[in-house]
N, C-alpha and C. Protein backbone atom coordinates (compact mmCIF):
# COMPACT_ATOMS: atom_id res chain seq x y z
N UNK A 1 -55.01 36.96 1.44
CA UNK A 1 -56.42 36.93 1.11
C UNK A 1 -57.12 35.88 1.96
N UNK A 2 -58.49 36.18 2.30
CA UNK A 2 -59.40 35.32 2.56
C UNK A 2 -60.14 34.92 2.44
N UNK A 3 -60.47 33.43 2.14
CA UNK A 3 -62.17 33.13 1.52
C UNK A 3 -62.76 32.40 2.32
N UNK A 4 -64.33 33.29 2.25
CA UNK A 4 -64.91 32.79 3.10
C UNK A 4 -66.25 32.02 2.19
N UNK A 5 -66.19 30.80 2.35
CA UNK A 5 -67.33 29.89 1.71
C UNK A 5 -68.22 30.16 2.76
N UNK A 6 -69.70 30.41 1.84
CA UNK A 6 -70.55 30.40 2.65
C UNK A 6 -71.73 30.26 2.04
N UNK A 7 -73.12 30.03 2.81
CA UNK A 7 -74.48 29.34 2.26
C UNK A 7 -74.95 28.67 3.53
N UNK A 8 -76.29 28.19 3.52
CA UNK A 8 -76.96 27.89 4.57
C UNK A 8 -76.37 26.10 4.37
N UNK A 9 -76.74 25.80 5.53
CA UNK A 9 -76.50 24.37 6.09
C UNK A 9 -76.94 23.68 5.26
N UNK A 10 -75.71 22.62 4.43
CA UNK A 10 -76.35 21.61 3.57
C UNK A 10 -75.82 21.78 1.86
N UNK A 11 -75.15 23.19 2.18
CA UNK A 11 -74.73 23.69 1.08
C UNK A 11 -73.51 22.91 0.36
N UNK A 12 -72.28 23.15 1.39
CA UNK A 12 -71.55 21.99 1.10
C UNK A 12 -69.84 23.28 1.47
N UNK A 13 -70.21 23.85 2.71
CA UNK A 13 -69.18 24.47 3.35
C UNK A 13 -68.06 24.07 3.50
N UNK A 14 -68.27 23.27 4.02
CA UNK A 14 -67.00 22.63 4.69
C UNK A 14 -66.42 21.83 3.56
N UNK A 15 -66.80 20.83 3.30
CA UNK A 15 -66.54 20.14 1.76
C UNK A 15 -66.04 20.55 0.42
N UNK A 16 -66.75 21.60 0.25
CA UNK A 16 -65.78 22.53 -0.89
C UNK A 16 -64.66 23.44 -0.46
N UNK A 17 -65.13 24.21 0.63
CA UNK A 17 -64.21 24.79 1.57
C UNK A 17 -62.67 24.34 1.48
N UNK A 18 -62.40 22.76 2.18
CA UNK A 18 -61.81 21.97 2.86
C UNK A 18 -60.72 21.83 1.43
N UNK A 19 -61.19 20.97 0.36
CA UNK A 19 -61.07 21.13 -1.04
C UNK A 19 -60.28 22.05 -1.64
N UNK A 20 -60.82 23.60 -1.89
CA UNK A 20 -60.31 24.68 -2.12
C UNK A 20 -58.74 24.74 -1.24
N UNK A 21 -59.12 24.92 0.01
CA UNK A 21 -58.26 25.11 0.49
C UNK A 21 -56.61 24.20 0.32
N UNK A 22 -56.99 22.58 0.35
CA UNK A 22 -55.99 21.72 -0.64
C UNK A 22 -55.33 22.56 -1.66
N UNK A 23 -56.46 22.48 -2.95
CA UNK A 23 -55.98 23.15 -4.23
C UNK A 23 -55.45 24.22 -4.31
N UNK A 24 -55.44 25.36 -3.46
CA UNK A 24 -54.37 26.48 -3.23
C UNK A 24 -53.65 26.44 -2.17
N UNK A 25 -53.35 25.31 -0.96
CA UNK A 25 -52.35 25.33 -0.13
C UNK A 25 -52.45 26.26 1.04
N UNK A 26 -53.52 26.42 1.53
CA UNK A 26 -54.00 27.17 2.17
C UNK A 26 -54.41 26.62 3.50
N UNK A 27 -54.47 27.16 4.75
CA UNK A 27 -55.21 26.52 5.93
C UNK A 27 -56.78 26.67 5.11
N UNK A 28 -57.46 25.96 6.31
CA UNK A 28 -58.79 25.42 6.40
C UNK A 28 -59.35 25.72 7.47
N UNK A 29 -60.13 26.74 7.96
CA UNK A 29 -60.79 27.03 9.06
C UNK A 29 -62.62 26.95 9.09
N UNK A 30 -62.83 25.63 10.25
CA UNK A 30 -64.42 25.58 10.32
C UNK A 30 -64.97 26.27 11.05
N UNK A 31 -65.64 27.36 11.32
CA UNK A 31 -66.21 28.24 11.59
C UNK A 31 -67.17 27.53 12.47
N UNK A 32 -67.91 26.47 12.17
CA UNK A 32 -68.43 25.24 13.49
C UNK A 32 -67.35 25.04 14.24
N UNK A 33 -66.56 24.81 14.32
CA UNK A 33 -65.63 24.52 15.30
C UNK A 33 -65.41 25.37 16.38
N UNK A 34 -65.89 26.83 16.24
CA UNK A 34 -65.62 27.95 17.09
C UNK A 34 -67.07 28.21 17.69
N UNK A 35 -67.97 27.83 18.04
CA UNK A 35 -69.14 28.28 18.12
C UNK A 35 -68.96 27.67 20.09
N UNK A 36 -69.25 28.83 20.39
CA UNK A 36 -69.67 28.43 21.78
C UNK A 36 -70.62 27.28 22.60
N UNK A 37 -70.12 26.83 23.79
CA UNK A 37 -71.06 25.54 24.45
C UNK A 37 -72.65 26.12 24.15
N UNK A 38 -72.70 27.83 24.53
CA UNK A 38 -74.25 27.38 24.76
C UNK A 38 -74.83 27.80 23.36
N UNK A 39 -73.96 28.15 21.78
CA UNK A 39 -74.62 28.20 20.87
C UNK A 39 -74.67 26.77 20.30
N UNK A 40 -73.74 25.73 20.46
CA UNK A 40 -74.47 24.32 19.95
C UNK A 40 -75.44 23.92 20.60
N UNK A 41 -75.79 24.35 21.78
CA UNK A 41 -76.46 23.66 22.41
C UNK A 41 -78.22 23.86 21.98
N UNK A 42 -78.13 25.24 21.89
CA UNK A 42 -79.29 25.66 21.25
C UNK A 42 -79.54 25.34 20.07
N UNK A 43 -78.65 25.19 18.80
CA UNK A 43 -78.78 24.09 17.86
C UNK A 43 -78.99 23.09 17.74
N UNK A 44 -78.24 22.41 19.00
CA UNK A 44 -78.94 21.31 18.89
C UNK A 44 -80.69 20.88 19.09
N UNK A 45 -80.73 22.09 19.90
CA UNK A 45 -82.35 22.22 20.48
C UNK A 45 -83.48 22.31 19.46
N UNK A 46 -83.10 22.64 18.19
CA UNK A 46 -83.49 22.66 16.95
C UNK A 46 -84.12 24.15 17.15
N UNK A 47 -83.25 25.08 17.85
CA UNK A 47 -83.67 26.91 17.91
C UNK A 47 -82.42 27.17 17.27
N UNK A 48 -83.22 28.38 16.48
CA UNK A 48 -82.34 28.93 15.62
C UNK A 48 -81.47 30.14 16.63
N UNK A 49 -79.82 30.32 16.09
CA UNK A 49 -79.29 31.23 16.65
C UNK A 49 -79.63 32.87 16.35
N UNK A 50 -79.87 33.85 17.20
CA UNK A 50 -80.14 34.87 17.19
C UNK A 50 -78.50 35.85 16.79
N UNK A 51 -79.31 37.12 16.59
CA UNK A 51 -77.65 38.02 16.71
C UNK A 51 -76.69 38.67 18.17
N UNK A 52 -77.53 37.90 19.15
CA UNK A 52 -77.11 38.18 20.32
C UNK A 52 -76.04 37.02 20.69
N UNK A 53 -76.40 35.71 19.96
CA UNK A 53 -75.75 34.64 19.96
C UNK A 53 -74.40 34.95 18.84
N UNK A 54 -74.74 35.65 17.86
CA UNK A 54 -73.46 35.37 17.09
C UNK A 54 -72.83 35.81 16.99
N UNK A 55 -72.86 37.38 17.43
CA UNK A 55 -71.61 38.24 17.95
C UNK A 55 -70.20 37.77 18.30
N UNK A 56 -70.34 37.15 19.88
CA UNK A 56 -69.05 36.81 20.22
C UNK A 56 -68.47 35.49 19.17
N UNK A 57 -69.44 34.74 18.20
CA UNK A 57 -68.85 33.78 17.54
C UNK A 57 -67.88 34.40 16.47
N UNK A 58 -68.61 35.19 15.76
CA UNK A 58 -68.46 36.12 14.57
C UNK A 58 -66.72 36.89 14.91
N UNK A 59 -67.05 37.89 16.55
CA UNK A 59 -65.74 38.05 16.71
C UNK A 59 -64.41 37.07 17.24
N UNK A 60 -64.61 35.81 17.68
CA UNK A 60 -63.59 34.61 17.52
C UNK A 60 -63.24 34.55 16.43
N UNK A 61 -63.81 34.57 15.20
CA UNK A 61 -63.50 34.35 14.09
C UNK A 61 -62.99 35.27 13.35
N UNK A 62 -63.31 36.41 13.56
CA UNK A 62 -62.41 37.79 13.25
C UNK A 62 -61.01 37.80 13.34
N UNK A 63 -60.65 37.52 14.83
CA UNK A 63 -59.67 37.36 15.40
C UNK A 63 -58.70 36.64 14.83
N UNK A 64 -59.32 34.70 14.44
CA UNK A 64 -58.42 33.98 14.23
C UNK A 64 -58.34 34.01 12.98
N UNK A 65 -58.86 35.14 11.92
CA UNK A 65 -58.68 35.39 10.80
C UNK A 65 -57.94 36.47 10.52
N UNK A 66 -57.60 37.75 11.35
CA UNK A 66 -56.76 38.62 11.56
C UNK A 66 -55.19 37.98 11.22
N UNK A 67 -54.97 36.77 11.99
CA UNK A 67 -53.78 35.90 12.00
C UNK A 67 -53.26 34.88 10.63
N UNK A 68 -54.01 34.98 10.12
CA UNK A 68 -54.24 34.65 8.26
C UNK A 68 -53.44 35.48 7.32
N UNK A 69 -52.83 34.81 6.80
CA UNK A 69 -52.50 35.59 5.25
C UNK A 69 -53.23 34.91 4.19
N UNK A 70 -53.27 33.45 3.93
CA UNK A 70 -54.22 32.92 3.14
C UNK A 70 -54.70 32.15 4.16
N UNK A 71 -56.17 31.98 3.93
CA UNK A 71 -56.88 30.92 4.37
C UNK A 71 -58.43 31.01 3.54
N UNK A 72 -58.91 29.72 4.24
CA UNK A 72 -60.67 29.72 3.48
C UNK A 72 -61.06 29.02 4.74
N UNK A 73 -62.23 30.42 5.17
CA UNK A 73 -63.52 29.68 6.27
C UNK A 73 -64.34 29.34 5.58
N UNK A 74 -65.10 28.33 6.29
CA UNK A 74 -66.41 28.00 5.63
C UNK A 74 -67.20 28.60 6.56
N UNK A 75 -68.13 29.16 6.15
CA UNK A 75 -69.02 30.04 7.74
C UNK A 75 -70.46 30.23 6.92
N UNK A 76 -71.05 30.21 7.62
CA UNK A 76 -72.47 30.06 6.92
C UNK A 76 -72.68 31.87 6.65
N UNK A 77 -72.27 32.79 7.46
CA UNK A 77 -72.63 34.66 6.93
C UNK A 77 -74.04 34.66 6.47
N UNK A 78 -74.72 34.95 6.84
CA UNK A 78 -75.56 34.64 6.08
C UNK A 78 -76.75 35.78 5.62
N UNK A 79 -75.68 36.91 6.56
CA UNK A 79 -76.67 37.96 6.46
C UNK A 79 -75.40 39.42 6.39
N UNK A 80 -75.84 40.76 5.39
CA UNK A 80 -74.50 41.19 5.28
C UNK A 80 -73.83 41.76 6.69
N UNK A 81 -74.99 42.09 8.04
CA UNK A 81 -74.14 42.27 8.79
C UNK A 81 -72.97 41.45 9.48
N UNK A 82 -73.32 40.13 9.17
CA UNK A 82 -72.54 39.27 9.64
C UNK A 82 -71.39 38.88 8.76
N UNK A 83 -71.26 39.76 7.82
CA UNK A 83 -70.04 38.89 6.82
C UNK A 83 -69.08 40.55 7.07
N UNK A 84 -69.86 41.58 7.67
CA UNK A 84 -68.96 42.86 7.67
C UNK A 84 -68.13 42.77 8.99
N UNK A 85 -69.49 41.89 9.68
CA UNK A 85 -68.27 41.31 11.57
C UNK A 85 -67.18 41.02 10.90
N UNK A 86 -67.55 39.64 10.38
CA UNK A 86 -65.99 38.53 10.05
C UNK A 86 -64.77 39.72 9.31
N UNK A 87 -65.41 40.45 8.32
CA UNK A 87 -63.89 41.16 7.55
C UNK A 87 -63.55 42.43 8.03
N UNK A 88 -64.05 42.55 9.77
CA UNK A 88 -63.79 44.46 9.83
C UNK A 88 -61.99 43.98 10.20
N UNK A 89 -61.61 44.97 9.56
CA UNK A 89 -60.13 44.85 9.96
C UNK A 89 -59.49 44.00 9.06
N UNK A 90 -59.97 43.47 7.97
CA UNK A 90 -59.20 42.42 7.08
C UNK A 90 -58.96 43.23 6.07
N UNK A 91 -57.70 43.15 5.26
CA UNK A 91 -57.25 44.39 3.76
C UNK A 91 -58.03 43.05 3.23
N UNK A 92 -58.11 41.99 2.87
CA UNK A 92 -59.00 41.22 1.45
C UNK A 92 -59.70 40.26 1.84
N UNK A 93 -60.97 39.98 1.30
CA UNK A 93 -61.66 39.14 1.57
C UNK A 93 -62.69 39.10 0.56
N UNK A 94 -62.54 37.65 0.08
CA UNK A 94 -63.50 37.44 -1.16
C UNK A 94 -64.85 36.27 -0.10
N UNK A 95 -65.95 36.71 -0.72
CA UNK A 95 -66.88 36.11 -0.49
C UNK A 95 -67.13 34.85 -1.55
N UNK A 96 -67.37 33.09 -1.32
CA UNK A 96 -67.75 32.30 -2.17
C UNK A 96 -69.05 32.13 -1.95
N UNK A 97 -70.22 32.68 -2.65
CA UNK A 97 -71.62 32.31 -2.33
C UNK A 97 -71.89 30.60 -2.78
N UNK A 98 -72.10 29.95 -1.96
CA UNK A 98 -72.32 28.59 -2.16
C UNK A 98 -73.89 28.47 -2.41
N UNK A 99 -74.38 28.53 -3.81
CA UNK A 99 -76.02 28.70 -4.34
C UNK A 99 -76.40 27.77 -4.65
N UNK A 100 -77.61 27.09 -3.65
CA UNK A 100 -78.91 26.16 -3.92
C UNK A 100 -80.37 26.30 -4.12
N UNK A 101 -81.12 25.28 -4.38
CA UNK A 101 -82.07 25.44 -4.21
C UNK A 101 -82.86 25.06 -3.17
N UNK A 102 -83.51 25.42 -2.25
CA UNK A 102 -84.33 24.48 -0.93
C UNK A 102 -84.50 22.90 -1.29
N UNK A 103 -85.10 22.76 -2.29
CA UNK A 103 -85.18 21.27 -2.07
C UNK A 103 -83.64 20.23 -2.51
N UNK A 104 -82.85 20.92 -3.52
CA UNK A 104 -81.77 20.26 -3.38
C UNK A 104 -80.93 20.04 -2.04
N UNK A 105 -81.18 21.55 -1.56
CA UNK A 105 -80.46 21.41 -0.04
C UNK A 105 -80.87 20.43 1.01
N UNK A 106 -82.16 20.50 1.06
CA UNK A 106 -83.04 19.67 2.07
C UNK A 106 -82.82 18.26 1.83
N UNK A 107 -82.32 17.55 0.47
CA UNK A 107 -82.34 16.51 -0.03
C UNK A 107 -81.51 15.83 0.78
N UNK A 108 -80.11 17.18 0.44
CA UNK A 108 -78.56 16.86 0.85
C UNK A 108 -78.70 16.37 2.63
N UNK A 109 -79.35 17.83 3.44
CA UNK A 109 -79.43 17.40 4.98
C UNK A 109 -80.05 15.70 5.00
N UNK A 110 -80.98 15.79 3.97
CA UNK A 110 -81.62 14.04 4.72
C UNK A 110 -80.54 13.15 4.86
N UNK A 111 -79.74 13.17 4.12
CA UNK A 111 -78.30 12.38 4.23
C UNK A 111 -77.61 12.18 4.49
N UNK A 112 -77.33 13.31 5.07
CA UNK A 112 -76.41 13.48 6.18
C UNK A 112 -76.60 13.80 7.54
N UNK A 113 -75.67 13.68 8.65
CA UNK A 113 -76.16 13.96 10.12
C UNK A 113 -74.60 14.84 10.22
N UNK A 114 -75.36 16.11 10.84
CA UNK A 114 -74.29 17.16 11.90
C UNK A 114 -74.33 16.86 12.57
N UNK A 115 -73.14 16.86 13.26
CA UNK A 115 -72.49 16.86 15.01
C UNK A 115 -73.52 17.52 15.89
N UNK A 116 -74.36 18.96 15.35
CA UNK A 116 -75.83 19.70 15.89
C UNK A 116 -76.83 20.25 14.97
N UNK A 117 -76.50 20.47 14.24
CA UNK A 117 -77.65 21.16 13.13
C UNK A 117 -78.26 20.50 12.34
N UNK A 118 -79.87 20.34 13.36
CA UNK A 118 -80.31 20.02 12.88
C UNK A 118 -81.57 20.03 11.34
N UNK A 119 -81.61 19.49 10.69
CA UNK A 119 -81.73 19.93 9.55
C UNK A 119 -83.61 20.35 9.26
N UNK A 120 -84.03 20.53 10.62
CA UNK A 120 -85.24 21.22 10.82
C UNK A 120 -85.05 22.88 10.93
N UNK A 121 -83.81 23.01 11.19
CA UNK A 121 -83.40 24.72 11.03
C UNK A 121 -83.28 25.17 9.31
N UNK A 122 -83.60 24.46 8.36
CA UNK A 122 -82.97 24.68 7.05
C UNK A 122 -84.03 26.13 6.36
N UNK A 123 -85.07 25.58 7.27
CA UNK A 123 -86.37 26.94 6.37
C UNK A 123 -85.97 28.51 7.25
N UNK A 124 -85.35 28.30 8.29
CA UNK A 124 -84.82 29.21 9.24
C UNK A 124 -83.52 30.08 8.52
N UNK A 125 -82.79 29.24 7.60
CA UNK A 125 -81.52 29.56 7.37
C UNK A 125 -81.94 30.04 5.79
N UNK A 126 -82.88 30.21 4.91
CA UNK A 126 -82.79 30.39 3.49
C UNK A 126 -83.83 31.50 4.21
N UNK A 127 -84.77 31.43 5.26
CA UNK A 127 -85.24 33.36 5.59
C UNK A 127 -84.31 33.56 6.23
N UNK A 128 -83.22 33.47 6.67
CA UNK A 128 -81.90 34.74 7.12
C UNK A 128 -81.50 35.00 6.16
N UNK A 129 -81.37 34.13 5.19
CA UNK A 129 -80.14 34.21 3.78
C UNK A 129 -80.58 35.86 2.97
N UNK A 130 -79.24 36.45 3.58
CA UNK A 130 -79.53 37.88 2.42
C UNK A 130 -77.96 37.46 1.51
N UNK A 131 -78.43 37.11 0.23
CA UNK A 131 -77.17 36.95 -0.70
C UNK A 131 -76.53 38.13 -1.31
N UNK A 132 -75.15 37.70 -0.67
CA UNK A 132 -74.06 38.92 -1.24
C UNK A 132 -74.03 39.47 -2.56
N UNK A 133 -74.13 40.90 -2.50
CA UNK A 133 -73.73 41.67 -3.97
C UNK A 133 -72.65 41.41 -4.40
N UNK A 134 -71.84 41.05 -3.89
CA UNK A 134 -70.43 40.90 -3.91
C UNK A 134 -69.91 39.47 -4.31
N UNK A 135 -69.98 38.66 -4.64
CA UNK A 135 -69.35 37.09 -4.61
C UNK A 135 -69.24 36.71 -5.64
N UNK A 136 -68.31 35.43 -5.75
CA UNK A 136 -68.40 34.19 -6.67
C UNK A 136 -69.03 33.46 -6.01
N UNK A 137 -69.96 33.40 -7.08
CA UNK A 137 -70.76 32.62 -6.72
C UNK A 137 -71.07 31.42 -7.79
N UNK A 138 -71.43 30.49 -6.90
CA UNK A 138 -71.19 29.04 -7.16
C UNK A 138 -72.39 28.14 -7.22
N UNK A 139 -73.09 27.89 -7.98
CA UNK A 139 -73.91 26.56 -8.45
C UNK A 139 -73.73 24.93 -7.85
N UNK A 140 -74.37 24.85 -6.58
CA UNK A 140 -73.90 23.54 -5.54
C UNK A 140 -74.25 22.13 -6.33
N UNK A 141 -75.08 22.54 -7.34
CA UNK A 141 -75.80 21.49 -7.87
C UNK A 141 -74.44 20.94 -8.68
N UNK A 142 -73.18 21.48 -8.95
CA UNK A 142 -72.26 20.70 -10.21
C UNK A 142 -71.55 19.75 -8.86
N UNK A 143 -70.71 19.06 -9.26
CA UNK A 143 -69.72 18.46 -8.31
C UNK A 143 -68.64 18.97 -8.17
N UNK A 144 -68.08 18.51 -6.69
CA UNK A 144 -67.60 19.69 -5.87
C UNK A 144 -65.90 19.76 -5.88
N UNK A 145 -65.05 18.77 -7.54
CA UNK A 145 -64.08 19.17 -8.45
C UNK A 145 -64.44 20.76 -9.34
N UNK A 146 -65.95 20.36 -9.95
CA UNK A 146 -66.22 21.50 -10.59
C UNK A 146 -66.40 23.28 -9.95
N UNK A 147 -67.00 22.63 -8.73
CA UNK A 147 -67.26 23.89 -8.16
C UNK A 147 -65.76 24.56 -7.58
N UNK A 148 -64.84 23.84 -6.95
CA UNK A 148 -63.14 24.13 -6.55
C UNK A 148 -62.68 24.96 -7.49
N UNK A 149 -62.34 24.24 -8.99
CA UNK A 149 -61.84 24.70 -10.15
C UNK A 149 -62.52 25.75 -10.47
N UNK A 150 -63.95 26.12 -10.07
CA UNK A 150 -64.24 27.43 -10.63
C UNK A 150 -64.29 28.72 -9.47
N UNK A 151 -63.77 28.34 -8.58
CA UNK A 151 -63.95 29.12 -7.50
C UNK A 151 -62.04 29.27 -7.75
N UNK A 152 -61.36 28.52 -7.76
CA UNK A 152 -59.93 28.68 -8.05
C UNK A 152 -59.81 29.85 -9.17
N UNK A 153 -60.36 29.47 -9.98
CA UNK A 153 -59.93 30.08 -11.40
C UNK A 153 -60.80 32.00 -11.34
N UNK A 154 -61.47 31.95 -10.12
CA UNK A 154 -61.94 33.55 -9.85
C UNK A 154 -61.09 34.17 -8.89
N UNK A 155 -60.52 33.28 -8.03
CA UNK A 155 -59.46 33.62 -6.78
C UNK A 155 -58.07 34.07 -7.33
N UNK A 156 -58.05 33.71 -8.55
CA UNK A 156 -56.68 34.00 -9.51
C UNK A 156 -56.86 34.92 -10.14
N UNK A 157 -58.13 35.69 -10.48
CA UNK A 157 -58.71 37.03 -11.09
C UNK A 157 -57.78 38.21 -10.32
C-alpha cells in the first residue's frame, strides 16, 4: 500500500507524513525532493507551477512509487488529475487529505521558511485545491501525535 499525504503548502506534509511513516515502519518519500531544477526555480520566483510543469514531476514519482510495497509520500496532489498521474499503475493507494483552514495555514507558512515555496503561492494552492472524494481525511488543526494515530487507525481499516 501507499499513502499519499497531501494538502496545500503549510499543511503539515512532510511532518505528519515523516511521522506516519515511523509509526508503521515504512519508507518516507518527499515528493519536494523530486521536483526538477527549473520547477524550484520558478517557485522560488513566487510563480505558481502549471500542468506542463508537473507532468514529468508527477511521473518521477510514479515511477519511484511503482518500486514501493509500503511507503507514504507527502505530495501536495492537489487536483484529481494529478493524484490519478501518481497511482496509474499502483494495485493500492490511500489518499490522506491533510484539511485546513486559509488562515490557520497562512499562520503556519509565517513561521516557517521552505527551501522555495514561497508562502505568497498559498492563495494559488487552496484555488487549485480540488479535495478528494476519496480520503481520510484529517483535521491539521489537532497535533500531529493526534493526527498519525488517526490516520494509523484508518490505514488498518
Amino acid at each position: 500500500m501507499i499513502a499519499v499525504v497531501m494538502g496545500v503548502s503549510g499543511a503539515g506534509k512532510t511532518t505528519i507524513g515523516e511521522a506516519l511513516a515511523r509509526e508503521l515502519g515504512w519508507r518516507f518519500i518527499d515528493a519536494d525532493d523530486h521536483h526538477p531544477a527549473a520547477n524550484v526555480a520558478k517557485m522560488a520566483a513566487g510563480q505558481a507551477l502549471d500542468d506542463a510543469d508537473r507532468w514529468p514531476w508527477l511521473d518521477r514519482l510514479n515511477s519511484i512509487l511503482k518500486e514501493q510495497k509500503q511507503a507514504v509520500l507527502a505530495c501536495s496532489a492537489l487536483k484529481a488529475r494529478y493524484r490519478s498521474r501518481l497511482a496509474e499503475g499502483i494495485e493500492r493507494v490511500e489518499w490522506v487529505y491533510l484539511k485546513g483552514d486559509f488562515d490557520l495555514i497562512r499562520s503556519r507558512l509565517a513561521q516557517r521558511r521552505h527551501r522555495y515555496m514561497p508562502s505568497s503561492l498559498l492563495e494559488s494552492q487552496f484555488a487549485a485545491l480540488e479535495p478528494p472524494g476519496e480520503a481520510i481525511i484529517v483535521d491539521v488543526s489537532a497535533d500531529i501525535a493526534a493526527c498519525v494515530a488517526a490516520i494509523a487507525r484508518e490505514l488498518e481499516r
